[in-house]
PDB file of N, CA and C in Angstrom:
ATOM      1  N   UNK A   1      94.116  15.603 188.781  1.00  0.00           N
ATOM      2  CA  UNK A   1      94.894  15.142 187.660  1.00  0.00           C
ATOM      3  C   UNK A   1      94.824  16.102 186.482  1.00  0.00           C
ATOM      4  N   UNK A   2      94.556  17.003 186.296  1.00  0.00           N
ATOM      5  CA  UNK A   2      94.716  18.553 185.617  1.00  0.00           C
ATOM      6  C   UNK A   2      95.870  18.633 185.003  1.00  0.00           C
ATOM      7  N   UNK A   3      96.890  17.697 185.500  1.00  0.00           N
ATOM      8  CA  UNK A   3      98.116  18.429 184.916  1.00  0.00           C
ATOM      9  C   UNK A   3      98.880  17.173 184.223  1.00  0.00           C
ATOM     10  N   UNK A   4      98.061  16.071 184.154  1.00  0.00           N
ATOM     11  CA  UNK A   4      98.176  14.913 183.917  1.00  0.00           C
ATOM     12  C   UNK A   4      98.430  15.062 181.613  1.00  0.00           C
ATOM     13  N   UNK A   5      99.472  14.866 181.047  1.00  0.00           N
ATOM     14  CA  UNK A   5      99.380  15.262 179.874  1.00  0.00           C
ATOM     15  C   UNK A   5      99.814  13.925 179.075  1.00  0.00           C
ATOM     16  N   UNK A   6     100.146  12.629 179.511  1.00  0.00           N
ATOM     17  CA  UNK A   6     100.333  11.486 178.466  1.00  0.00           C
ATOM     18  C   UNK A   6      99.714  10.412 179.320  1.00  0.00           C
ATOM     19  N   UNK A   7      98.618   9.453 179.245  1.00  0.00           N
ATOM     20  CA  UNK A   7      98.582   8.299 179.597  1.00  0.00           C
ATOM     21  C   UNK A   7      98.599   6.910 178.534  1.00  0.00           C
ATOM     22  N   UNK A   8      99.740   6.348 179.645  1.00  0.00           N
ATOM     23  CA  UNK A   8      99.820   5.102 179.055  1.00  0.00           C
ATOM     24  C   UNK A   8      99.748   4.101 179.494  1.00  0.00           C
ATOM     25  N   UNK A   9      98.610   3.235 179.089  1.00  0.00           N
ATOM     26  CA  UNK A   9      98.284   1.632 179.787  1.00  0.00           C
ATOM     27  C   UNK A   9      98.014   0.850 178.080  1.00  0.00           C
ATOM     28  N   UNK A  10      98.805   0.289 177.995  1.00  0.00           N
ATOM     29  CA  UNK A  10      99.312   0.031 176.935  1.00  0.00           C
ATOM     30  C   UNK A  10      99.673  -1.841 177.294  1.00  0.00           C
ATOM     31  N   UNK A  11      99.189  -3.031 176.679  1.00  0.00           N
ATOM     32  CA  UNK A  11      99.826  -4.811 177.071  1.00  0.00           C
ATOM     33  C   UNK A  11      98.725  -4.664 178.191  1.00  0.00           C
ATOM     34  N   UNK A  12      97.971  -4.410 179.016  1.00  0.00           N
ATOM     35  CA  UNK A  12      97.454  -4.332 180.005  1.00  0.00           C
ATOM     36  C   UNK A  12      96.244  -5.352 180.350  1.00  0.00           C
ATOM     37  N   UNK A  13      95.741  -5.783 179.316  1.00  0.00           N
ATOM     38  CA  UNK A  13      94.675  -7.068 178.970  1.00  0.00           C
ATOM     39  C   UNK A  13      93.452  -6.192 179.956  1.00  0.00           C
ATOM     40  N   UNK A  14      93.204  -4.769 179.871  1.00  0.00           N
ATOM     41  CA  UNK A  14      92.157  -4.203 180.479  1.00  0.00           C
ATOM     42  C   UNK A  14      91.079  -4.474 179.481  1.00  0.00           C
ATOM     43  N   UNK A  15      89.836  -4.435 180.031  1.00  0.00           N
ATOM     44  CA  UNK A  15      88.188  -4.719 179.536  1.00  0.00           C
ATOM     45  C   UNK A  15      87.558  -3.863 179.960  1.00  0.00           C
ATOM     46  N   UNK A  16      86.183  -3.915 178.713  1.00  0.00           N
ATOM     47  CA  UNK A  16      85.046  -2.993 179.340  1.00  0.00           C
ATOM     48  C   UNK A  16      85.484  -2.089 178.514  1.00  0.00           C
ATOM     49  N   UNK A  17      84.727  -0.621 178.766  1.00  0.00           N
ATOM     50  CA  UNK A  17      84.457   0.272 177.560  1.00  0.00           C
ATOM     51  C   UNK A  17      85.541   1.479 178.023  1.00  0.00           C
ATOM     52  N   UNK A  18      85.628   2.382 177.206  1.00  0.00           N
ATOM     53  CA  UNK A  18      85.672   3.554 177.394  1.00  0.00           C
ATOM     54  C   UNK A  18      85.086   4.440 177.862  1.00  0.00           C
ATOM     55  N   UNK A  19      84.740   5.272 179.504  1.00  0.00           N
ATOM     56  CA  UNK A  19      83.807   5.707 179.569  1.00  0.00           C
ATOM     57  C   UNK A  19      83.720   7.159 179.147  1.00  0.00           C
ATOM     58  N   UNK A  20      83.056   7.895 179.571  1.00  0.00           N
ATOM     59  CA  UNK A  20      83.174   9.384 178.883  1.00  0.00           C
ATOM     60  C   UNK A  20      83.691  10.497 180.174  1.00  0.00           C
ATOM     61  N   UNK A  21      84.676   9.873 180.358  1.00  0.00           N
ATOM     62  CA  UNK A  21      85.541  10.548 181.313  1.00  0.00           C
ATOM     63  C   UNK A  21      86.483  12.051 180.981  1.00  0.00           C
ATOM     64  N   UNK A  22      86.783  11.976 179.586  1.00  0.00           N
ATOM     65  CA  UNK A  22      88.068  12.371 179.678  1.00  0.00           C
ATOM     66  C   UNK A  22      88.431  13.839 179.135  1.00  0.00           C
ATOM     67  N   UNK A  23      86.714  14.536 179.205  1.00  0.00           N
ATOM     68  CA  UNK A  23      86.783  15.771 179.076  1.00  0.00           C
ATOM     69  C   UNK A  23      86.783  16.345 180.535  1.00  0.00           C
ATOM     70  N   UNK A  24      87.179  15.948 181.527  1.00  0.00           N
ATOM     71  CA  UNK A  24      87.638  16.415 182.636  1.00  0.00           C
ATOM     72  C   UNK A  24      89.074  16.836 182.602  1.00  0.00           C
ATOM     73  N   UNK A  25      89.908  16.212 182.170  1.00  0.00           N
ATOM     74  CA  UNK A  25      90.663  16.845 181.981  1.00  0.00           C
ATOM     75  C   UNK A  25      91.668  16.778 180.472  1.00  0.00           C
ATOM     76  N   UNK A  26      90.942  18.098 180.407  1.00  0.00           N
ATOM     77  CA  UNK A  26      91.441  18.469 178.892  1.00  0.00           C
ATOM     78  C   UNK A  26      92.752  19.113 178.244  1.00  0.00           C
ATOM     79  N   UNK A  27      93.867  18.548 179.482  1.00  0.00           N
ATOM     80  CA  UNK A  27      95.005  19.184 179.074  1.00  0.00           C
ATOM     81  C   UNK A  27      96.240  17.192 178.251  1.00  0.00           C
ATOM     82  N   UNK A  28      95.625  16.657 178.439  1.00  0.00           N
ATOM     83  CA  UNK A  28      96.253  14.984 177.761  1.00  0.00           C
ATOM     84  C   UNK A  28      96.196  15.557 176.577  1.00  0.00           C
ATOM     85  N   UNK A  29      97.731  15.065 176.193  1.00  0.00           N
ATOM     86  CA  UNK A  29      98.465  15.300 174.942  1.00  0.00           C
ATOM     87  C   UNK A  29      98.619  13.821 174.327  1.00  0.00           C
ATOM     88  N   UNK A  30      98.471  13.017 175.044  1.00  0.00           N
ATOM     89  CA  UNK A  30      98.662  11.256 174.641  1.00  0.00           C
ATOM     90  C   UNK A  30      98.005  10.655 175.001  1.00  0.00           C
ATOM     91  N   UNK A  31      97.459   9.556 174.208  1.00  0.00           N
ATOM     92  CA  UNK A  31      96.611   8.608 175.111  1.00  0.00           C
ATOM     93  C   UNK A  31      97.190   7.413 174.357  1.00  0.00           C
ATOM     94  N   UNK A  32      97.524   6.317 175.115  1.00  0.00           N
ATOM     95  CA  UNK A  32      98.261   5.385 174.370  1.00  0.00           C
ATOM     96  C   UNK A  32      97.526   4.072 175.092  1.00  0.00           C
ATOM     97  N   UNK A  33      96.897   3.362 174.420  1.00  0.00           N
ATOM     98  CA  UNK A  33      96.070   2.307 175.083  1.00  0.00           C
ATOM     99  C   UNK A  33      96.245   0.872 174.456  1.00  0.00           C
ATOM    100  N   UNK A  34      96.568   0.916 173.800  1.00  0.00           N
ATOM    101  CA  UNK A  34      96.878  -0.443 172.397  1.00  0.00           C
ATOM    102  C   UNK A  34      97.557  -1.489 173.427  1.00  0.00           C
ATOM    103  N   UNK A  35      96.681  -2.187 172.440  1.00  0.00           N
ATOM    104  CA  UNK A  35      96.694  -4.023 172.885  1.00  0.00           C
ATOM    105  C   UNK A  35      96.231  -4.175 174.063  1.00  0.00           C
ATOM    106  N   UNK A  36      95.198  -4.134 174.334  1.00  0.00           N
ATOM    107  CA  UNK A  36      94.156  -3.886 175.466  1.00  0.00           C
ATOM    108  C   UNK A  36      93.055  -5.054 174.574  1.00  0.00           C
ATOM    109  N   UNK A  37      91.940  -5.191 175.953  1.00  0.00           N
ATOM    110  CA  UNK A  37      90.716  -5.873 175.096  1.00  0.00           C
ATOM    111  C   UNK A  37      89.596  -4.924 175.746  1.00  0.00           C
ATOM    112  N   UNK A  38      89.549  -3.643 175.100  1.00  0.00           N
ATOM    113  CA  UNK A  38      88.095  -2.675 175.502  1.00  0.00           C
ATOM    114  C   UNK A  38      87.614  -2.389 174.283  1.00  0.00           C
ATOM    115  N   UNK A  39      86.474  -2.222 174.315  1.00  0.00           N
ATOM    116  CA  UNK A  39      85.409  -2.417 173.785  1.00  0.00           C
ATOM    117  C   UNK A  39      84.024  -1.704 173.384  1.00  0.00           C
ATOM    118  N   UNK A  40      83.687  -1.033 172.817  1.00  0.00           N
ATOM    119  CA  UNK A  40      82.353  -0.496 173.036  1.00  0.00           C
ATOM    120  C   UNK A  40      82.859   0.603 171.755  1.00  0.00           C
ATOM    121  N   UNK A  41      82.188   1.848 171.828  1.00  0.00           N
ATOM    122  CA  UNK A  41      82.691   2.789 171.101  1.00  0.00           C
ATOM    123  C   UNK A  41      83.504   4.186 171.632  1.00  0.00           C
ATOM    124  N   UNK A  42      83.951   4.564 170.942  1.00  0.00           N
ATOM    125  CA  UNK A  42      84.609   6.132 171.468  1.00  0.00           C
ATOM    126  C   UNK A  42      83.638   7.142 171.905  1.00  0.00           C
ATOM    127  N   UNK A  43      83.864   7.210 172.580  1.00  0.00           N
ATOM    128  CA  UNK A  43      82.935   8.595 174.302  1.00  0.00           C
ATOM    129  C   UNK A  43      83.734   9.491 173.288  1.00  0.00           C
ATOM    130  N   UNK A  44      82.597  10.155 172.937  1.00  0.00           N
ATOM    131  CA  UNK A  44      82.145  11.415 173.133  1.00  0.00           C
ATOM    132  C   UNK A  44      83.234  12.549 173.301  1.00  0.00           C
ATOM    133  N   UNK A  45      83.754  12.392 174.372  1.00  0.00           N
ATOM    134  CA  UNK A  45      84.414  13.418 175.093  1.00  0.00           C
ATOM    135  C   UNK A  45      85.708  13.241 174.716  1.00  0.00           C
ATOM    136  N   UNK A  46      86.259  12.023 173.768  1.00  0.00           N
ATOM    137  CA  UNK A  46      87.692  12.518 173.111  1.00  0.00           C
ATOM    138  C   UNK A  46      87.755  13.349 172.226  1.00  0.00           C
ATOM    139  N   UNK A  47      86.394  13.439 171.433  1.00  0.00           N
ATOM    140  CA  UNK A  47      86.762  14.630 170.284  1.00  0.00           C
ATOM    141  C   UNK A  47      86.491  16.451 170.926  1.00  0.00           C
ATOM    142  N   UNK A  48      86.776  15.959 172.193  1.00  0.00           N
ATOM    143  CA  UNK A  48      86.746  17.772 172.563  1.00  0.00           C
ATOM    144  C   UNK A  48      87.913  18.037 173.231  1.00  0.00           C
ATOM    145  N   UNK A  49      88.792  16.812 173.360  1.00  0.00           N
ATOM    146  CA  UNK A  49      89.988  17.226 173.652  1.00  0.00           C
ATOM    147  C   UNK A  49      91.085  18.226 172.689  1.00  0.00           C
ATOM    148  N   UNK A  50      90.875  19.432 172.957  1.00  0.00           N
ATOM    149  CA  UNK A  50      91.936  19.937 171.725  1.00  0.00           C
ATOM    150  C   UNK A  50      93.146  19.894 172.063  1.00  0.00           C
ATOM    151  N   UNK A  51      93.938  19.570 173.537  1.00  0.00           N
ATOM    152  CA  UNK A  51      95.501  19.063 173.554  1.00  0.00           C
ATOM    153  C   UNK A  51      95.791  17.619 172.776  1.00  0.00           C
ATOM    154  N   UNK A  52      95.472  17.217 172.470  1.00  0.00           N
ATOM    155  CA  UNK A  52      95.481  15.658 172.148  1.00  0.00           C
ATOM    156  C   UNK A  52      95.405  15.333 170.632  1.00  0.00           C
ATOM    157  N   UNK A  53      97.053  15.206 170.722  1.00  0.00           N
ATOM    158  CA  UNK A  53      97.717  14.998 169.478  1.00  0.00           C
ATOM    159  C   UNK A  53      98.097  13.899 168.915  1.00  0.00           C
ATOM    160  N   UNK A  54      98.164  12.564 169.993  1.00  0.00           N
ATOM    161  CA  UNK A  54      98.695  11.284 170.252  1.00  0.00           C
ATOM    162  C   UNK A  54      97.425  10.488 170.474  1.00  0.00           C
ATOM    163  N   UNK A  55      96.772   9.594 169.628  1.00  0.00           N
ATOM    164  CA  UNK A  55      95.464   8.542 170.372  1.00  0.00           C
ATOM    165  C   UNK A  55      95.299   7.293 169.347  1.00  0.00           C
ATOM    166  N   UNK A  56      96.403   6.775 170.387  1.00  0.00           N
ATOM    167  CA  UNK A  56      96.897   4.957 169.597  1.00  0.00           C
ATOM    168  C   UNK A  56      95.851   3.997 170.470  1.00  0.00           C
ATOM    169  N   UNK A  57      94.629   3.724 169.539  1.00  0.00           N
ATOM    170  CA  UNK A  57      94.058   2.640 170.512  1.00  0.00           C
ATOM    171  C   UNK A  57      93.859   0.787 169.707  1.00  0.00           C
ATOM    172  N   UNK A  58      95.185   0.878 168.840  1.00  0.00           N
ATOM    173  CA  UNK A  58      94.965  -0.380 168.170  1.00  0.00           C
ATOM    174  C   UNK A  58      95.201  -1.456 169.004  1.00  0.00           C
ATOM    175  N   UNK A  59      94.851  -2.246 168.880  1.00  0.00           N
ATOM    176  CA  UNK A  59      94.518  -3.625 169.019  1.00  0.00           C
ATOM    177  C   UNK A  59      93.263  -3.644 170.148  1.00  0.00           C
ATOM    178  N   UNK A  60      92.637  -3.151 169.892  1.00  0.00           N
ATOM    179  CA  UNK A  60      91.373  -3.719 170.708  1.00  0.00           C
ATOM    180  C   UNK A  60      90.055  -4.186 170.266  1.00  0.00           C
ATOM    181  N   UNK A  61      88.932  -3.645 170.993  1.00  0.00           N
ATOM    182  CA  UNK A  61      87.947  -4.034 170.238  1.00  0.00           C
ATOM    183  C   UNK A  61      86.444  -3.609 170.093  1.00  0.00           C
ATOM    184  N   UNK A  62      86.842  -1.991 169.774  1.00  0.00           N
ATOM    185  CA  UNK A  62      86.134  -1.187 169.116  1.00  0.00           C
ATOM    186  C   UNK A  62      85.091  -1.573 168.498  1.00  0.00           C
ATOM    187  N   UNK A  63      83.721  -1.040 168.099  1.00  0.00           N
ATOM    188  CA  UNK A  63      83.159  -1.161 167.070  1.00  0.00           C
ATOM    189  C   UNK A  63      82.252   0.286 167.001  1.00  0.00           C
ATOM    190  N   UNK A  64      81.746  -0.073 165.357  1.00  0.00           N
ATOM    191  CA  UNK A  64      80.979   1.554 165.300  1.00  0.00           C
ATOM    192  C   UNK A  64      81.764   2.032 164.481  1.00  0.00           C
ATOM    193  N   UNK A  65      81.734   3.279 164.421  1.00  0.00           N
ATOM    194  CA  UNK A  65      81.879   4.239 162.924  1.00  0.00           C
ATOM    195  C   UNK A  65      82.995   5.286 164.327  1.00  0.00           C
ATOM    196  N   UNK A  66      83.651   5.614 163.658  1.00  0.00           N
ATOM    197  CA  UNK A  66      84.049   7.529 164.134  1.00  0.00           C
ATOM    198  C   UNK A  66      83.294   8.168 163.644  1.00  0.00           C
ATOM    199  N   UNK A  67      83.152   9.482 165.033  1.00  0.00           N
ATOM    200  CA  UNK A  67      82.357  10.437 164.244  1.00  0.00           C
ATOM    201  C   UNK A  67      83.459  11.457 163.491  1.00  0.00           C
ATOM    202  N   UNK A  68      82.264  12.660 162.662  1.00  0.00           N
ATOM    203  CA  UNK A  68      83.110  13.259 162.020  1.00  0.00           C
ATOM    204  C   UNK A  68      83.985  14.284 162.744  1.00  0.00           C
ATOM    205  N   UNK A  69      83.433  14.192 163.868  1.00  0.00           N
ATOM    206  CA  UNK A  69      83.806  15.498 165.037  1.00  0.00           C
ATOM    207  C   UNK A  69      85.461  15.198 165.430  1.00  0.00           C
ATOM    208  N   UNK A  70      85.681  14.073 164.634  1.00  0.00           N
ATOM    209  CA  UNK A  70      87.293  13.532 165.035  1.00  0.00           C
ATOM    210  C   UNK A  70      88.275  14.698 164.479  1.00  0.00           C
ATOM    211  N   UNK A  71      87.410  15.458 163.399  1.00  0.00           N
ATOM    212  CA  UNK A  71      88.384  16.394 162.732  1.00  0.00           C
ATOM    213  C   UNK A  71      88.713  17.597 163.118  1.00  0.00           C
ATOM    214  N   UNK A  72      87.700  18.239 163.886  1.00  0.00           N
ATOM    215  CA  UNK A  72      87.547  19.028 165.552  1.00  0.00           C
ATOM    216  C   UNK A  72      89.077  19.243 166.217  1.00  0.00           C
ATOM    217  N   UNK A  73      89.699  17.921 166.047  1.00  0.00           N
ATOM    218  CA  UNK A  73      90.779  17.156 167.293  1.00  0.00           C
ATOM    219  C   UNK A  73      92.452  17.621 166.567  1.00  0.00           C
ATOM    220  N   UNK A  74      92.858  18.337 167.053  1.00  0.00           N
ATOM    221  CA  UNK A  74      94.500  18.562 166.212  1.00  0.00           C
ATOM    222  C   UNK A  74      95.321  17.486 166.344  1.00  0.00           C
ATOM    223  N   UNK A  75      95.022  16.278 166.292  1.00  0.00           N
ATOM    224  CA  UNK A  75      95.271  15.018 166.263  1.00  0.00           C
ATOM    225  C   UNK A  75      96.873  14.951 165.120  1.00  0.00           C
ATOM    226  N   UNK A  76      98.009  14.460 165.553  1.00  0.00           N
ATOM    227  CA  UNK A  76      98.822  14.026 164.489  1.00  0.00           C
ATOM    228  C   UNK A  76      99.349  13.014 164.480  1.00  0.00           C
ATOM    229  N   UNK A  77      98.615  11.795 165.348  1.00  0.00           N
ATOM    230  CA  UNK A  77      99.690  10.709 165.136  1.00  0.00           C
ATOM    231  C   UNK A  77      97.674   9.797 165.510  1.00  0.00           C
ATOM    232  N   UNK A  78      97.009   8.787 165.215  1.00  0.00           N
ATOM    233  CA  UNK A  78      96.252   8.112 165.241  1.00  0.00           C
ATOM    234  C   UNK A  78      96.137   6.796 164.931  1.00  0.00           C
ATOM    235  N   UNK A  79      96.169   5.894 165.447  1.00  0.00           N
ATOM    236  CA  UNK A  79      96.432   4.599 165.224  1.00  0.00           C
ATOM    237  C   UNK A  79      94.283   3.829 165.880  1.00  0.00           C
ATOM    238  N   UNK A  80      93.519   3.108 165.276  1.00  0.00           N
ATOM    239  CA  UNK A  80      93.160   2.287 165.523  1.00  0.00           C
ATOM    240  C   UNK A  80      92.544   1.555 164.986  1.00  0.00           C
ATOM    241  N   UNK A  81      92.373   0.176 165.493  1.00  0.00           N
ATOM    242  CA  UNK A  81      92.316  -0.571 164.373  1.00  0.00           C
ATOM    243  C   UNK A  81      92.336  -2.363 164.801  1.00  0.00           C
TER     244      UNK A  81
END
């Protein structure tokens, strides 16, 4: 999945955390996950994505701080909440 550049599971009523998957592949330009019920905090491994411009994960159920390493990320569109 290397060549894999927008995912979207998005209404999906998925659970459980985020795991720290997703510096495997570091070419995702989108990650669109909102209105989901996951949970836990943000892995690590999104702020080393430097394709990834798109990362809407509102409506779920996050907790914890962002780190500062979010700024690392050429991020232009961020939604969560």
């Amino acid at each position: 999945m290397q060549n894999l550049r927008e995912v979207f599971v998005e209404f999906n009523k998925l659970r459980g955390t985020l795991e720290d998957e997703f510096s495997s592949n570091s070419n995702i330009a989108g990650l669109h996950m909102m209105m989901n019920k996951i949970s836990g905090s943000l892995p690590g491994s999104l702020y080393k994505l430097q394709a990834l411009r798109i990362l809407n994960l509102e409506s779920n159920h996050f907790e914890g701080t962002i780190s500062p390493l979010v700024n690392n990320v050429p991020l232009q569109h961020l939604r969560i909440g």
